[in-house]
Protein backbone atom coordinates (compact mmCIF):
# COMPACT_ATOMS: atom_id res chain seq x y z
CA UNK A 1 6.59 19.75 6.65
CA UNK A 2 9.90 18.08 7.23
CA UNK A 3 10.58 14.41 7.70
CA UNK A 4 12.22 14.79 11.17
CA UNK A 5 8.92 16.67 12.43
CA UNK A 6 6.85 13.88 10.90
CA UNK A 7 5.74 11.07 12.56
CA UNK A 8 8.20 7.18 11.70
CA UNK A 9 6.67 4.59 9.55
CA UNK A 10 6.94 0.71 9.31
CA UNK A 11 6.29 -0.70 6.47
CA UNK A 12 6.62 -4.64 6.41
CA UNK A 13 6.31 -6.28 2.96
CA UNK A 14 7.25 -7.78 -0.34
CA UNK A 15 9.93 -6.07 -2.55
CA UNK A 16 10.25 -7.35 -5.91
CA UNK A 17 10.94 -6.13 -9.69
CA UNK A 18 7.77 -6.31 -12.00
CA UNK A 19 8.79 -7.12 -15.11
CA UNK A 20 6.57 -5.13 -17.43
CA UNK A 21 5.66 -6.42 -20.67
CA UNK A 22 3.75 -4.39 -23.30
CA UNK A 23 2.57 -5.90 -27.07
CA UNK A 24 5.73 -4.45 -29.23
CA UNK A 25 7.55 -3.93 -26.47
CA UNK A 26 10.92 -5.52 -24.88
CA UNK A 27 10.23 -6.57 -21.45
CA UNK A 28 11.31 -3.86 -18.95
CA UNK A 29 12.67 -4.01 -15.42
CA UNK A 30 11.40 -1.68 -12.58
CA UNK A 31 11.59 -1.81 -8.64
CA UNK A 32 7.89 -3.00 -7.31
CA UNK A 33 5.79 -4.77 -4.86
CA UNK A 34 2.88 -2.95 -2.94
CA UNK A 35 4.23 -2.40 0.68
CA UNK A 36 7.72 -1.25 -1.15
CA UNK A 37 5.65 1.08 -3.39
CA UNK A 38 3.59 2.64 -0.11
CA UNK A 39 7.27 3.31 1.51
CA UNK A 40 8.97 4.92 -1.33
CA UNK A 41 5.80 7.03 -1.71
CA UNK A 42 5.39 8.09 1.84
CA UNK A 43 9.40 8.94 1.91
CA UNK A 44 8.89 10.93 -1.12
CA UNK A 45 6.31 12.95 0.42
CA UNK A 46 9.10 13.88 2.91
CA UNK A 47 7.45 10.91 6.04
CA UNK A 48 10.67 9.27 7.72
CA UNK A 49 10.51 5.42 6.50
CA UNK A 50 11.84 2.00 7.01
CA UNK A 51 10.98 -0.71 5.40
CA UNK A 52 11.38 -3.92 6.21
CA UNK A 53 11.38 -7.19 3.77
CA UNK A 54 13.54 -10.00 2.36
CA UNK A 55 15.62 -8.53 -0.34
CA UNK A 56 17.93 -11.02 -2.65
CA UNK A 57 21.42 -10.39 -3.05
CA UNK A 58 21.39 -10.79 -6.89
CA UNK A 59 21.57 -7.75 -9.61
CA UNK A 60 17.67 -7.26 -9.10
CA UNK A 61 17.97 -7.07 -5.83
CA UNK A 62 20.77 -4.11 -5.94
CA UNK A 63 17.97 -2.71 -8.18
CA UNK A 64 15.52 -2.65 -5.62
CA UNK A 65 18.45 -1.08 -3.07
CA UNK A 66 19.09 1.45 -5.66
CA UNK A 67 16.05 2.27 -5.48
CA UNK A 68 15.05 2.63 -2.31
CA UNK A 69 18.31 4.92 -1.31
CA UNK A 70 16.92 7.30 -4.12
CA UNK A 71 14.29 8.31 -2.36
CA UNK A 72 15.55 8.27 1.34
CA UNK A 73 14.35 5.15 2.83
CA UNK A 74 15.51 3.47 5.66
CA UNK A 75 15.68 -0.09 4.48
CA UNK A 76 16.43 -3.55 7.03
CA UNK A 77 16.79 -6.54 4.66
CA UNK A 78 14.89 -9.39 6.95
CA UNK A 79 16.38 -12.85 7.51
CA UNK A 80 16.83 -15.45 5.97
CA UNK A 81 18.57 -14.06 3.02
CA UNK A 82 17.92 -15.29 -0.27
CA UNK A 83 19.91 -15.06 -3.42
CA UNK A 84 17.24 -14.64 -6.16
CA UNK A 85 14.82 -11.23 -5.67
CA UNK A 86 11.12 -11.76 -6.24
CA UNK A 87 9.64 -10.94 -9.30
CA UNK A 88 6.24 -10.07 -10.87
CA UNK A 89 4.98 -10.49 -14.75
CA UNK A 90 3.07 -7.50 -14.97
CA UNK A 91 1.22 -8.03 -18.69
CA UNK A 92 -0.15 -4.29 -19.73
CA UNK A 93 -3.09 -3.91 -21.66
CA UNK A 94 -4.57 -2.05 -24.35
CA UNK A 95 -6.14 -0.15 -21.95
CA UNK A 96 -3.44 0.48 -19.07
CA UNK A 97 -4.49 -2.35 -17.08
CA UNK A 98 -1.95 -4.78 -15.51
CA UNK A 99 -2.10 -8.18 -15.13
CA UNK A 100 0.13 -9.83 -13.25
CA UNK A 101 2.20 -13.77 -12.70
CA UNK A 102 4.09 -14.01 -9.34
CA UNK A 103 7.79 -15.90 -8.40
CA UNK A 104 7.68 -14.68 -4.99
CA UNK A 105 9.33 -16.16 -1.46
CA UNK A 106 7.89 -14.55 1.56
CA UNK A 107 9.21 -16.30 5.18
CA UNK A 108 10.96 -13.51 7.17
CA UNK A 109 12.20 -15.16 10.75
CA UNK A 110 11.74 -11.90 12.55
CA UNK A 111 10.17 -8.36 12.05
CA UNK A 112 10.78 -5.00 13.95
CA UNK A 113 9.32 -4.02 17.20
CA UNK A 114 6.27 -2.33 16.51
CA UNK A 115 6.22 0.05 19.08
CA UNK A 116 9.17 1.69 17.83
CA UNK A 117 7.06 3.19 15.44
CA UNK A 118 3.59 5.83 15.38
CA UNK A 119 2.57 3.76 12.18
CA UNK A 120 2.66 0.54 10.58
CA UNK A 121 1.64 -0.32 7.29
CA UNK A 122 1.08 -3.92 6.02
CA UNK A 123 -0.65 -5.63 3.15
CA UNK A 124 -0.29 -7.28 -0.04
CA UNK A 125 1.46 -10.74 -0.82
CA UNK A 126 3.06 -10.04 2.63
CA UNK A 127 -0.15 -9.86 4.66
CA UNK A 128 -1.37 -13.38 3.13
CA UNK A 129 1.36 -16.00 1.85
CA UNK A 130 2.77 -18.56 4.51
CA UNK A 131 4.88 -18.56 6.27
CA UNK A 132 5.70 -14.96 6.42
CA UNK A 133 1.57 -13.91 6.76
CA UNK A 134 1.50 -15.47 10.32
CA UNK A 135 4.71 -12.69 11.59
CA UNK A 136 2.88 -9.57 9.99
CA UNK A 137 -0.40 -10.78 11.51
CA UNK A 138 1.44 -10.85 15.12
CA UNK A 139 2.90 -7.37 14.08
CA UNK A 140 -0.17 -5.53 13.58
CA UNK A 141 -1.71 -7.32 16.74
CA UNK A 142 1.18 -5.67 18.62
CA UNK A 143 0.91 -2.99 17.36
CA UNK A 144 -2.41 -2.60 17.85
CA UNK A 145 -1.79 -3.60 21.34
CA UNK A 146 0.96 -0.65 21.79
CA UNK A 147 -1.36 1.64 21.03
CA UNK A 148 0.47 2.09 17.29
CA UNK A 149 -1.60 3.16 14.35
CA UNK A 150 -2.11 -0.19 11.85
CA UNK A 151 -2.83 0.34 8.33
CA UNK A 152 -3.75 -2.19 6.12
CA UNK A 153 -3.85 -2.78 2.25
CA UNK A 154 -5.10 -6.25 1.21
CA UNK A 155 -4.52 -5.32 -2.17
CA UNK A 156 -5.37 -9.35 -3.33
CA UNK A 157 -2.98 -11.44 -5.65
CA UNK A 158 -5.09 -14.95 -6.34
CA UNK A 159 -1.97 -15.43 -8.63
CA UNK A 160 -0.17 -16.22 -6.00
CA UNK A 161 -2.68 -16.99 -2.78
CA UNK A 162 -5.57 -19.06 -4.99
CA UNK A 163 -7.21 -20.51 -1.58
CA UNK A 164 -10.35 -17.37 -1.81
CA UNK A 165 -11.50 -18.60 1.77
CA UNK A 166 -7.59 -18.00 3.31
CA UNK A 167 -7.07 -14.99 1.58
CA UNK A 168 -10.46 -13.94 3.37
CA UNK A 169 -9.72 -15.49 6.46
CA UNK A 170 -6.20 -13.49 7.16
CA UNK A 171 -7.74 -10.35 5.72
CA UNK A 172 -10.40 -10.40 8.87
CA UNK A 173 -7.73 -11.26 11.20
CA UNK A 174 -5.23 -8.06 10.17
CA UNK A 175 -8.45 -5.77 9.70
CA UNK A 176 -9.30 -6.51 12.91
CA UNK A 177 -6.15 -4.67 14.31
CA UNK A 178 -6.01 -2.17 11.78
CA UNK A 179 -6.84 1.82 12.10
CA UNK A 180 -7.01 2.72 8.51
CA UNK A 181 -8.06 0.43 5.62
CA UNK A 182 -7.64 0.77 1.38
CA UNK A 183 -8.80 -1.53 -0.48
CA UNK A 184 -9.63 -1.83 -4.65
CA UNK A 185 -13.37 -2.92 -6.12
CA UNK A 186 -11.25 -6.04 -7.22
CA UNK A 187 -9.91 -6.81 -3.54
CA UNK A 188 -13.76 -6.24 -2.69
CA UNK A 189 -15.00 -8.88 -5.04
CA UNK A 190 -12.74 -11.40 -3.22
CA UNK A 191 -13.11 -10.43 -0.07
CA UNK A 192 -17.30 -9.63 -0.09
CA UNK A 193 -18.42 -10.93 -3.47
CA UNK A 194 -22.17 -9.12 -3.33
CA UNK A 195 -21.37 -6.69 -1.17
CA UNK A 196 -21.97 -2.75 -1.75
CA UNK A 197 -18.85 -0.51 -1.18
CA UNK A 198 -20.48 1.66 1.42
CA UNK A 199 -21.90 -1.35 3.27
CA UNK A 200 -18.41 -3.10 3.09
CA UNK A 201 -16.58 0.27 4.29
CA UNK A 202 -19.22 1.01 7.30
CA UNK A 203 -18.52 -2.81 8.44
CA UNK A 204 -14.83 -2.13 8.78
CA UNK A 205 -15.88 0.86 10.47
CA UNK A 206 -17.95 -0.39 12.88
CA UNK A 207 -15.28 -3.12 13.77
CA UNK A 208 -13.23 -0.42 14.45
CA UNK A 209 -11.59 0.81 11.74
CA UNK A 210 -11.14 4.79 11.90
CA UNK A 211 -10.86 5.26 7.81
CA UNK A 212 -12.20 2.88 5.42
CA UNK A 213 -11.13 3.47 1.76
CA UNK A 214 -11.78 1.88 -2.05
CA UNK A 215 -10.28 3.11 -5.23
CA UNK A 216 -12.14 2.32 -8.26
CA UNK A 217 -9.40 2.71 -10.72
CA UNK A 218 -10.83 5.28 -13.09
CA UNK A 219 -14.06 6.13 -11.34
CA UNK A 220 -12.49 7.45 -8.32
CA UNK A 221 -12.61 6.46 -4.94
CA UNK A 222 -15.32 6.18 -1.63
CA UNK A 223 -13.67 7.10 1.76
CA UNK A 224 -15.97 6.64 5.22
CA UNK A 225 -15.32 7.18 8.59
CA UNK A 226 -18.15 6.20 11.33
CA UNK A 227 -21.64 7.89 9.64
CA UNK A 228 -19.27 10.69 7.21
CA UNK A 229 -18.52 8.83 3.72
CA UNK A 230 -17.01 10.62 0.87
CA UNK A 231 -17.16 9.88 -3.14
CA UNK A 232 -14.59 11.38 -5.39
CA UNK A 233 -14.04 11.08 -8.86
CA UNK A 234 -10.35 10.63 -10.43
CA UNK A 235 -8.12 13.10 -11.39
CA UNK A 236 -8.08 13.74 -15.50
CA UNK A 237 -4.77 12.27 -16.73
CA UNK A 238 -3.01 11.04 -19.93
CA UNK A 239 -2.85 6.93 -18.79
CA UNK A 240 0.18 5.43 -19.52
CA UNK A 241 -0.60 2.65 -17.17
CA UNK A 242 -1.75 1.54 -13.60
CA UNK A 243 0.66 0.39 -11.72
CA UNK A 244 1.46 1.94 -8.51
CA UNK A 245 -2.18 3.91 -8.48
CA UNK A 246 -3.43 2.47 -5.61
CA UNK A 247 -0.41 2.26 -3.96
CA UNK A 248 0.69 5.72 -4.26
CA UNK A 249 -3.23 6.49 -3.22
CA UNK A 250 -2.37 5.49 0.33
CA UNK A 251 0.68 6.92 0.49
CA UNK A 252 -0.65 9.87 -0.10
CA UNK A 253 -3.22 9.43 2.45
CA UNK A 254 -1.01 8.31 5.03
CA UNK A 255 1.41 11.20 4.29
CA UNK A 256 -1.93 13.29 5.27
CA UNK A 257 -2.66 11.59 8.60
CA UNK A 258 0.54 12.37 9.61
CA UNK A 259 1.30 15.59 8.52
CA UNK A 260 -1.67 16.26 10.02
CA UNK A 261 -1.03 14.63 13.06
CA UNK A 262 -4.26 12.44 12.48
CA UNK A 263 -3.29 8.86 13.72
CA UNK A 264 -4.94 8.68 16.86
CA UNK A 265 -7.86 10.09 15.74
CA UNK A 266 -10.86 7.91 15.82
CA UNK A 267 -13.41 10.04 13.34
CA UNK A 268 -13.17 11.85 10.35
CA UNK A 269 -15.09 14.13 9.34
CA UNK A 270 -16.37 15.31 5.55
CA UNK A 271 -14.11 17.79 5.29
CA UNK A 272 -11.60 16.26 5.97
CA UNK A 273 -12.09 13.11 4.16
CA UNK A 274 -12.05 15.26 1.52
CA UNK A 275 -8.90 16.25 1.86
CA UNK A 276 -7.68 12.77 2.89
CA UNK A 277 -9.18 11.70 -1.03
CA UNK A 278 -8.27 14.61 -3.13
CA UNK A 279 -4.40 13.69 -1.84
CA UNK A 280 -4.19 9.92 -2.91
CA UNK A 281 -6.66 11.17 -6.21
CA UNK A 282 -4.21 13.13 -7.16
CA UNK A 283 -1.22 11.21 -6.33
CA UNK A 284 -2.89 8.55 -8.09
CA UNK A 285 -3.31 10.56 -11.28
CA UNK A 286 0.71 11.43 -11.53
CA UNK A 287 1.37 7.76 -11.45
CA UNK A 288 -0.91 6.85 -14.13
CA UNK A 289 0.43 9.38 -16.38
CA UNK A 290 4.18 7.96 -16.46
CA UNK A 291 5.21 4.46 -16.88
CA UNK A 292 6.18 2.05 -13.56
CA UNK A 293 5.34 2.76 -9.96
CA UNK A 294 6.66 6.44 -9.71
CA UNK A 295 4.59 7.94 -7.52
CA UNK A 296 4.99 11.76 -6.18
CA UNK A 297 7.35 14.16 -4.68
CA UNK A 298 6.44 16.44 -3.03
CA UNK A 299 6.82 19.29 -4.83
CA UNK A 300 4.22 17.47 -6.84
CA UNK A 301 1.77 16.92 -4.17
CA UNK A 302 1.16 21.26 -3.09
CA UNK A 303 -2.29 20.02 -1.43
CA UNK A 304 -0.09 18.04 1.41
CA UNK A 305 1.79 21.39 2.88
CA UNK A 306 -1.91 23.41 2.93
């Protein structure tokens, strides 16, 4: 595959720098935020990216920049500009597990034109803190409307949304334009306390969703498309820590859709759901086993060019 044969991505979303912080350990800097982790991913996996979001003009936010010219993506800072980047306490765990604290500022004026584009992504802190929640909700509806591909990654932060019912709210309005859907067992609490994953996933499917995804963190992940539903288990790997997982899960999965020139496809089936979860399994793995959201190349990632 080559990235001028693949299809172009939008990704529209909250860049920040998690500021990890370990017991023994100094506090350490690193480029984060979901929708910038699902760009750098896809990029590295060799999908033409550009990713749009409000990036501060202070050392962290040169950080981010850095970052995000090391693995080839197109970046468009959004207006207005602020001085101070976004950041994220991310508190790790005995057991690999982040927690996380939010200082984030989301109100871009203006987005991209959708249509440009064969996929947009959206999610996160992005897809549900005012004011900048009501433009991304408008982009996916046109681009659902332009006959674009939507995907959509809740991927819920009460830290920093703590109203349950409008975290709820926005995430039926965006899943109601979207084509493919991930979403954690935590985001599924939130979102359908009670609910059963396959019930949950069918329901997006049946409002139209072509691929409905969870990740489970260490037990693996449940994919469904229309009446075909898949469960795999996660890959073996020495955990360092989480971050990233999930993010570099849909990546992956993206990266598969359209290397695979998948998009517009309405069904999956079992086979290839398969292959859809064995790709963000295993990308998921390689983050897990080094520190930070460093998800794949793809040199790392063999099952993507098969």
């Amino acid at each position: 595959m080559s990235g001028a044969g693949a299809a172009p991505v939008l990704i529209v979303g909250e860049a920040l720098i998690d500021l990890t912080r370990r017991a023994g350990d100094d506090e350490v800097a690193r480029p984060g935020g979901s929708p910038l982790n699902v760009a750098v991913g896809l990029s590295r996996l060799d999908v033409p990216v550009t990713f749009a979001s409000q990036l501060g003009d202070d050392e962290r936010g040169e950080l981010l920049r850095d970052h995000l010219d090391a693995s080839d993506v197109d970046v468009r800072s959004l207006p207005p500009h602020h001085g101070d980047t976004s950041t994220a306490i991310a508190d790790i765990g005995a057991d690999g597990h982040a927690t996380y604290a939010f200082d984030v500022t989301w109100n871009p004026s203006e987005l991209p034109d959708a249509a440009a584009f064969d996929l947009v992504h959206v999610g996160s802190i992005g897809a549900a803190l005012a004011p900048g929640a009501d433009a991304v909700l408008t982009l996916a509806a046109a681009a659902a409307s332009h006959q674009v591909a939507v995907s959509f990654d809740p991927n819920v932060r009460l830290g920093i949304t703590a109203d349950a019912d409008d975290v709820v709210r926005r995430f039926d309005a965006i899943a109601g334009h979207a084509t493919f859907c991930r979403l954690s067992d935590e985001d599924a609490t939130v979102l359908r306390p009670g609910v059963a994953p396959e019930v949950l996933l069918s329901e997006l499917c049946t409002s139209g969703v072509a691929l409905a995804m969870m990740t489970f963190g260490s037990q693996g992940a449940l994919l469904v498309s229309g009446d075909a539903q898949v469960q795999l288990a996660s890959k073996p790997t020495e955990l360092v820590d989480t971050i990233g997982a999930g993010d570099s899960f849909t990546a992956a999965v993206l990266a598969g859709l359209c290397v695979r020139g998948w998009l517009g496809r309405h069904r999956f089936d079992v086979a290839d759901l398969r292959w859809l979860g064995e790709l963000g399994t295993t990308a998921a793995a390689i983050v897990c086993s080094r520190p930070g959201a460093d998800p794949p190349w793809l040199t790392e990632l063999p099952l993507l060019q098969e």
